[in-house]
Protein backbone atom coordinates (compact mmCIF):
# COMPACT_ATOMS: atom_id res chain seq x y z
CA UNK A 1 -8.75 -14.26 20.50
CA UNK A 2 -10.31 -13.98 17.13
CA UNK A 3 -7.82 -11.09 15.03
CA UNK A 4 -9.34 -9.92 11.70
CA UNK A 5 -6.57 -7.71 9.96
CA UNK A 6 -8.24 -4.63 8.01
CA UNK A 7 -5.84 -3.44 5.14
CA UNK A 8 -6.54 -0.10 3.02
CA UNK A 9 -5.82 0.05 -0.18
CA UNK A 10 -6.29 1.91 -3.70
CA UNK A 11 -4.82 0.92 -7.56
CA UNK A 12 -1.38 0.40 -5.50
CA UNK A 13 -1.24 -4.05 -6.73
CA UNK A 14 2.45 -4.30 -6.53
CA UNK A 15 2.32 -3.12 -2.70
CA UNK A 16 -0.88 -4.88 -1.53
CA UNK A 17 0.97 -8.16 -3.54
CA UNK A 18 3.78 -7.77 -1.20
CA UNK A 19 1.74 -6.83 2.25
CA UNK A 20 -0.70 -9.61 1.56
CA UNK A 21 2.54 -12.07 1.78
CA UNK A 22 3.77 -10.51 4.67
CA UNK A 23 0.19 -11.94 6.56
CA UNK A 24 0.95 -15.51 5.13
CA UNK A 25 4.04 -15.80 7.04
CA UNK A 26 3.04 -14.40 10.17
CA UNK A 27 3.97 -16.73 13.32
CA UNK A 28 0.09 -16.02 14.06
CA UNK A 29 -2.48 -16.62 11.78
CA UNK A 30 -5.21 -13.98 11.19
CA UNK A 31 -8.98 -15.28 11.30
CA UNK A 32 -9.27 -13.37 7.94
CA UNK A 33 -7.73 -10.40 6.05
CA UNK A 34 -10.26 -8.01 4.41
CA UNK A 35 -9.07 -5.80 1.99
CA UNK A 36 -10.54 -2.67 2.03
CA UNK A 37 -10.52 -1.31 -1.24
CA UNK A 38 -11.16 2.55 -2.44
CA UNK A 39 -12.52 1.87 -5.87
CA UNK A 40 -9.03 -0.10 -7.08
CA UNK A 41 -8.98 -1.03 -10.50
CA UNK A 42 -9.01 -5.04 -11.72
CA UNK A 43 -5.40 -5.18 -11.24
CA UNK A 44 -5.95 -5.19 -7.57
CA UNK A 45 -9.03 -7.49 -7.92
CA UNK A 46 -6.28 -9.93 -9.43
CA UNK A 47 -3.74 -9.68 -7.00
CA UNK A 48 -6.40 -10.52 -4.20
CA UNK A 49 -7.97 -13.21 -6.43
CA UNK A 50 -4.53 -14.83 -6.09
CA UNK A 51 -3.92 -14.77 -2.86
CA UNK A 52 -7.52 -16.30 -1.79
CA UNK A 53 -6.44 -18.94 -3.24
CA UNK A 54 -2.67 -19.30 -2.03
CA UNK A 55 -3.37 -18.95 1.89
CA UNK A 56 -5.01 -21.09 4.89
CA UNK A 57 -7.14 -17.94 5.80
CA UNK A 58 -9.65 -16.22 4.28
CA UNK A 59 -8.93 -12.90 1.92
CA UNK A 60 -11.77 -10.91 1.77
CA UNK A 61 -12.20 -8.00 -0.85
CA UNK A 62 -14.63 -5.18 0.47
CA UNK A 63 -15.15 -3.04 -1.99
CA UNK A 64 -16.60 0.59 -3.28
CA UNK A 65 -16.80 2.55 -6.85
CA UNK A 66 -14.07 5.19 -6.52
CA UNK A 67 -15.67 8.08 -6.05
CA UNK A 68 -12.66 10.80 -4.90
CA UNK A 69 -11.27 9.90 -1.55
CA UNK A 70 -13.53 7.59 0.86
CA UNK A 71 -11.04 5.81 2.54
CA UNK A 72 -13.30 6.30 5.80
CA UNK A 73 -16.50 5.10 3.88
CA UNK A 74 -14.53 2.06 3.04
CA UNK A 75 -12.93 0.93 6.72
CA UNK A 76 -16.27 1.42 7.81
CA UNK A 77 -17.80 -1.59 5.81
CA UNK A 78 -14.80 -3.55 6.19
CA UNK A 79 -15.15 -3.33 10.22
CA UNK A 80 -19.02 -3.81 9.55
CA UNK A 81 -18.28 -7.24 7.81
CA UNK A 82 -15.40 -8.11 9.91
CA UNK A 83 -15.60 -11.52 11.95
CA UNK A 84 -13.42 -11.01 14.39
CA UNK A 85 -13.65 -9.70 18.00
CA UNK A 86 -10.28 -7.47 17.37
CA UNK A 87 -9.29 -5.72 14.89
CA UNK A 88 -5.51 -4.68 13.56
CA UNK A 89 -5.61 -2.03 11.31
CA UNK A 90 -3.04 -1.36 8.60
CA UNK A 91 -1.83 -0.33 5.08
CA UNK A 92 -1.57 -1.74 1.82
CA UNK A 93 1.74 -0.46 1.34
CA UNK A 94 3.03 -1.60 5.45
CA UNK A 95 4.67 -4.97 5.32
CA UNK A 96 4.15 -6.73 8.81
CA UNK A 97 7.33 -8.27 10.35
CA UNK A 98 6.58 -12.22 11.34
CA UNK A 99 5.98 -11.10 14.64
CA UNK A 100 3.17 -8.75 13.66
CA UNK A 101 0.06 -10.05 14.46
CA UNK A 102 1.72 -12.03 17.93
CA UNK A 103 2.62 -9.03 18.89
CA UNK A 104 -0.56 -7.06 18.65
CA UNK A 105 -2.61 -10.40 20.38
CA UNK A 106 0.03 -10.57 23.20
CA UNK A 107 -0.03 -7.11 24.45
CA UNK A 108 -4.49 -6.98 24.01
CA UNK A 109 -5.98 -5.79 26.90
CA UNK A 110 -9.85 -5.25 27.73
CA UNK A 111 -10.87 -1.79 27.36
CA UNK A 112 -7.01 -0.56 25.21
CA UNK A 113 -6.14 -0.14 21.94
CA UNK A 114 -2.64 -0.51 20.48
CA UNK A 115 -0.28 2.43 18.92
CA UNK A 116 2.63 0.31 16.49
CA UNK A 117 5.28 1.65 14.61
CA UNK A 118 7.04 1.54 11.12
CA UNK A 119 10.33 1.93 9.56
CA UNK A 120 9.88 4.13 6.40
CA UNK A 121 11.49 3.18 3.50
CA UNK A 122 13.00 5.24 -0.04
CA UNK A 123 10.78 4.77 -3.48
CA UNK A 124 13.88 3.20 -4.40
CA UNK A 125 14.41 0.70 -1.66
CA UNK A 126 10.80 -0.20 -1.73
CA UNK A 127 10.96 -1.17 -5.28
CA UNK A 128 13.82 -3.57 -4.21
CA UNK A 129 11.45 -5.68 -2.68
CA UNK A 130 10.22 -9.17 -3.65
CA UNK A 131 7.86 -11.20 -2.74
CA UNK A 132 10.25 -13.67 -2.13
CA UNK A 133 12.13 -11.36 0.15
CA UNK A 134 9.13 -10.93 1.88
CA UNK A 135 8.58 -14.75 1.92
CA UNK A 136 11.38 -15.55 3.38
CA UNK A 137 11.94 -12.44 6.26
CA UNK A 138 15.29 -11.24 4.24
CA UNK A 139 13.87 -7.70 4.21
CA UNK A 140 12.25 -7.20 8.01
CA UNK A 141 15.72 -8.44 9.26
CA UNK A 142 18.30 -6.03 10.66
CA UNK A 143 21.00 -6.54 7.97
CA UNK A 144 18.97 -5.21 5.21
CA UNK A 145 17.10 -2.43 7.39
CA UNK A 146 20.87 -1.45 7.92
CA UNK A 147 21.08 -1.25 4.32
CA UNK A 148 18.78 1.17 3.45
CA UNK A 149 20.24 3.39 5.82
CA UNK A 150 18.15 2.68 8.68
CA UNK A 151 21.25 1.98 10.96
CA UNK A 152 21.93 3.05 14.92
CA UNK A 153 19.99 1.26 17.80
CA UNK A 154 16.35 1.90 17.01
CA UNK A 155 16.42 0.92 12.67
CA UNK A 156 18.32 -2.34 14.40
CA UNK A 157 15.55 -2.84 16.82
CA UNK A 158 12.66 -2.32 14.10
CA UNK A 159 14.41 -4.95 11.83
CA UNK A 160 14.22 -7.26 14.47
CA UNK A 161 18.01 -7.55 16.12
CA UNK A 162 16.64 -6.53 19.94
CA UNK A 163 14.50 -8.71 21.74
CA UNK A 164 11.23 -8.12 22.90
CA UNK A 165 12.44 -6.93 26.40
CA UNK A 166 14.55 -3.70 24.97
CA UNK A 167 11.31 -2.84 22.54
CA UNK A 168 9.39 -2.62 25.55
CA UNK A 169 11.78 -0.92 27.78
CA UNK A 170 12.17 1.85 24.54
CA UNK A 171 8.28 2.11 23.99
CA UNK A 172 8.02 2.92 27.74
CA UNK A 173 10.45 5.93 27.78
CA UNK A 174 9.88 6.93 24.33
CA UNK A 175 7.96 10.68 24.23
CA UNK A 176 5.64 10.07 21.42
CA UNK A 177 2.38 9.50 22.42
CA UNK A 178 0.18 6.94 21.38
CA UNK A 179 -2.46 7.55 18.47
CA UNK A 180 -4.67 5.49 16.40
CA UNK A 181 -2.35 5.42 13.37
CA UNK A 182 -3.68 3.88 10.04
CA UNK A 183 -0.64 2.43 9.09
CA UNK A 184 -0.60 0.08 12.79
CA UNK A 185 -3.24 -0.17 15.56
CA UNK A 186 -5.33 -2.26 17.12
CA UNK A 187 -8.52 -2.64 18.88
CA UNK A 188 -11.81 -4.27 20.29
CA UNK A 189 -14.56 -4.51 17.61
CA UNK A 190 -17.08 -3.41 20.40
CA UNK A 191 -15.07 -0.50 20.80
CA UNK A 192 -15.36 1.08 17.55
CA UNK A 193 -18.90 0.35 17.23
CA UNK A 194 -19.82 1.94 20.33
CA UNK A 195 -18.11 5.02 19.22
CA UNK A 196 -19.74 4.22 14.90
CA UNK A 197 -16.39 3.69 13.14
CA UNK A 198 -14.46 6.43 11.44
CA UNK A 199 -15.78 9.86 10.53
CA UNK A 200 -16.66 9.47 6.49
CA UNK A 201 -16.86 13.61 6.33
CA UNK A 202 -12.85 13.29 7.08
CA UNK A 203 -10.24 13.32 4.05
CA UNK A 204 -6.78 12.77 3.89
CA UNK A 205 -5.01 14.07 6.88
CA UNK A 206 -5.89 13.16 10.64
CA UNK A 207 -8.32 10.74 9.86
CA UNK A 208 -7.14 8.16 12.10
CA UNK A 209 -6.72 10.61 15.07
CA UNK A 210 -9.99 11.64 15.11
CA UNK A 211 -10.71 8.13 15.30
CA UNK A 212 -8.66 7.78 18.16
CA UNK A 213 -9.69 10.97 20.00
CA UNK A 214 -13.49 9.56 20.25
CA UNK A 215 -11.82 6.41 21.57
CA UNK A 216 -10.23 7.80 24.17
CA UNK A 217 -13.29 10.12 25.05
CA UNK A 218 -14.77 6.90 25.37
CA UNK A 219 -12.52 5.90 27.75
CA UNK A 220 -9.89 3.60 25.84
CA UNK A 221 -6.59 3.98 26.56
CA UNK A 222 -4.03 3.90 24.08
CA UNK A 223 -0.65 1.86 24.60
CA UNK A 224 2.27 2.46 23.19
CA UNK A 225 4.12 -0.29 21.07
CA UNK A 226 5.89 1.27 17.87
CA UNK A 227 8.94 -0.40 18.74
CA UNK A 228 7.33 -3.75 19.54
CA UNK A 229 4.78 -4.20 16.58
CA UNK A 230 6.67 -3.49 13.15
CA UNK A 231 5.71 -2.85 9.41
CA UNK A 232 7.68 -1.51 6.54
CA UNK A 233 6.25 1.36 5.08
CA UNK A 234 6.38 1.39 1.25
CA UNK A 235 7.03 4.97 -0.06
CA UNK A 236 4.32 6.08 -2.35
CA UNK A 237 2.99 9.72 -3.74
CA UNK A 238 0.13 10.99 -2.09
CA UNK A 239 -1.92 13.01 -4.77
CA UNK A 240 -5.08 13.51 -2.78
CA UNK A 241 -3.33 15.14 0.22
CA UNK A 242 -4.59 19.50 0.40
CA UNK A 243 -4.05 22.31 2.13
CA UNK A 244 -7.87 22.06 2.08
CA UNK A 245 -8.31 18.56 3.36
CA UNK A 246 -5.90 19.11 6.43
CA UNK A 247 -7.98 22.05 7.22
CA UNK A 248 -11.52 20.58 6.86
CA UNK A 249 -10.42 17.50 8.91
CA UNK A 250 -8.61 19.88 11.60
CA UNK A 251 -12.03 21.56 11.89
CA UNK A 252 -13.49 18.33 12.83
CA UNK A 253 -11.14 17.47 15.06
CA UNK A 254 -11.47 20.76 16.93
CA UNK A 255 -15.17 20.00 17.65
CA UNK A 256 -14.48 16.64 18.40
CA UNK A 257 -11.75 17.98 21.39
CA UNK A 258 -13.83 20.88 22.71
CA UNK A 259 -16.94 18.76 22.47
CA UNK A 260 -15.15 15.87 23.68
CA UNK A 261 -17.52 13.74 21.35
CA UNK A 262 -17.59 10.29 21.72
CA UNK A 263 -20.07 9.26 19.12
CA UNK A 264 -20.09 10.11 14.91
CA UNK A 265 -23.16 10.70 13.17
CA UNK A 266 -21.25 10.46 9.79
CA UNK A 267 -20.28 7.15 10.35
CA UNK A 268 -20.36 3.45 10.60
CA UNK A 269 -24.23 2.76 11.62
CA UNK A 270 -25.77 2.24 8.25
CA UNK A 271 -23.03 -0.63 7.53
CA UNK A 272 -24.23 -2.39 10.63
CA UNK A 273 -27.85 -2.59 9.57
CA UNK A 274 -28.88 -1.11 13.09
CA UNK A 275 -28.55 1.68 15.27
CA UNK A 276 -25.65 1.10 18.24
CA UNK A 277 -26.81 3.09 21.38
CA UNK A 278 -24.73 6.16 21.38
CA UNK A 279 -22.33 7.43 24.40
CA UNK A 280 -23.05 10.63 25.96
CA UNK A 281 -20.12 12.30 27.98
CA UNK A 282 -20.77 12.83 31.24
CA UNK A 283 -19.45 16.27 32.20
C-alpha cells in the first residue's frame, strides 16, 4: 500500500523542521510527504529545501499566496497532487512516534478511515525539543512524556511503554468517538474524491469534521485508534480562530447533517482537472 503523508502548515519552520524528522525515522517509509503550505514565508521554503535533500523519499512543497485562512484550499491541491492510494493526514506542529505511519498501514481497511490521537504538549516543553531528540525517539518515549507531566496509564501508553495489544484494548472501550481530526487520520484517496475533498467555504473550527461527516454519509466508517497511532502536538497560538468562524463553519455543518450531504460543491474538483461523479443519498 502506497501512503502519501499530507502535512499542513503556515510560517511555523521550527515545528515543520522537527515534524519533517519525525517522517525520516519512521519504521515505514512514506511514498512521499507533501507539505501543504498556507502562503508560509521563505523560511519554511528553506526548511523543506533541506529536507528534500536529507531523506530517501520525496518532500513535496504545495503551495498558495497567503491570502487569510485557506487551509482547506490548500489540502485540497495537496490530495489533488498526491501519488498515493492512502492518505495520512497531519500537522506541521504533530511529531509522529516511529510507529506512526505502521500503524496507520496496519489497521487500513477497504471502505474505513482512521481516527489517531495526540499527547499535547506546554509552549515550554515544546520548545525543549530538538531535532536530535526527535532523531533519536528520546522525546516520543515514556520517560520524557512522564516528564512533562503527562504521567498515569494513558500519557505512558502514548509515549510508547504499552504494547500494541493494551492500545487496542483502550481504543475499543474508550467513549470518544471517532472523527476525521486534522492533526491524525487516515484514508482512501478514492474516498475523498468521491465525496471532492474538504469544504474551502470552512475556516478555522470544525473543518475536519465536516470532512468526516460527508465521509461517513458516504458510507465510511470511522475507526478508532488515538491510542494506537501517536503524534506530539506542539503548542502554538491560534490567531485566526473567531467567534465568527466557529459559527459560519457550524452553519455548514448543520446543512451538511440535516441534508446528510455527501458531496461539496466548494471543493476539491477544479484541482483534479475533471469533474468526479457526485453521490446522491438515497433516502
Amino acid at each position: 500500500m502506497q501512503i502519501s503523508v499530507i502535512i499542513s502548515t503556515f510560517n511555523s519552520p521550527s515545528w515543520l523542521d522537527l515534524v519533517l524528522w519525525g517522517y525520516a525515522v519512521q519504521t515505514v517509509r512514506p511514498l512521499e510527504v507533501i507539505v501543504a503550505d498556507d502562503g508560509s514565508g521563505p523560511e519554511t521554503r528553506l526548511v523543506i529545501e533541506q529536507h528534500q535533500q536529507r531523506h530517501r523519499f520525496p518532500v513535496r512543497r504545495v503551495w498558495h499566496q497567503h491570502r487569510g485562512f485557506r487551509k482547506c484550499r490548500i489540502l485540497n491541491r495537496a490530495i489533488a497532487r498526491a501519488s498515493g492510494g492512502y492518505l495520512v493526514f497531519s500537522d506541521g506542529d504533530c511529531i509522529p512516534r516511529r510507529d506512526f505511519l505502521e500503524t496507520h498501514r496496519r489497521l487500513a481497511a477497504p471502505g474505513a478511515a482512521l481516527s489517531g490521537g495526540c499527547v499535547r504538549l506546554s509552549a515550554e516543553a515544546s520548545r525543549a525539543i530538538t531535532p536530535d531528540d526527535v532523531f533519536h525517539g528520546r522525546c516520543l518515549g515514556a520517560g520524557w512524556v512522564g516528564e512533562q507531566g503527562r504521567r498515569g496509564l494513558l500519557g505512558l501508553l502514548k509515549g510508547g511503554a504499552c504494547g500494541r495489544w493494551l492500545g487496542r484494548a483502550i481504543d475499543f472501550v474508550t467513549p470518544t468517538r471517532a472523527t476525521f481530526n486534522g492533526h491524525n487520520t487516515s484514508a482512501w484517496r478514492e474516498d475523498l474524491v468521491r465525496v471532492n475533498g474538504f469544504d474551502e467555504r470552512m475556516q478555522y473550527g470544525g473543518l475536519d469534521r465536516e470532512l468526516g461527516e460527508r465521509l461517513v454519509n458516504a458510507g465510511v466508517r470511522f475507526r478508532q485508534i488515538r491510542h494506537q497511532a501517536i503524534c506530539l502536538h506542539l503548542d502554538h497560538p491560534r490567531p485566526y480562530e473567531t467567534a465568527e468562524s466557529w459559527q459560519r463553519n457550524d452553519a455548514i455543518r448543520a446543512v451538511t447533517c440535516v441534508d446528510r450531504a455527501v458531496w461539496t460543491p466548494h471543493g476539491i474538483v477544479h484541482e483534479m482537472g475533471q469533474m468526479p461523479t457526485p453521490l446522491r443519498f438515497a433516502a
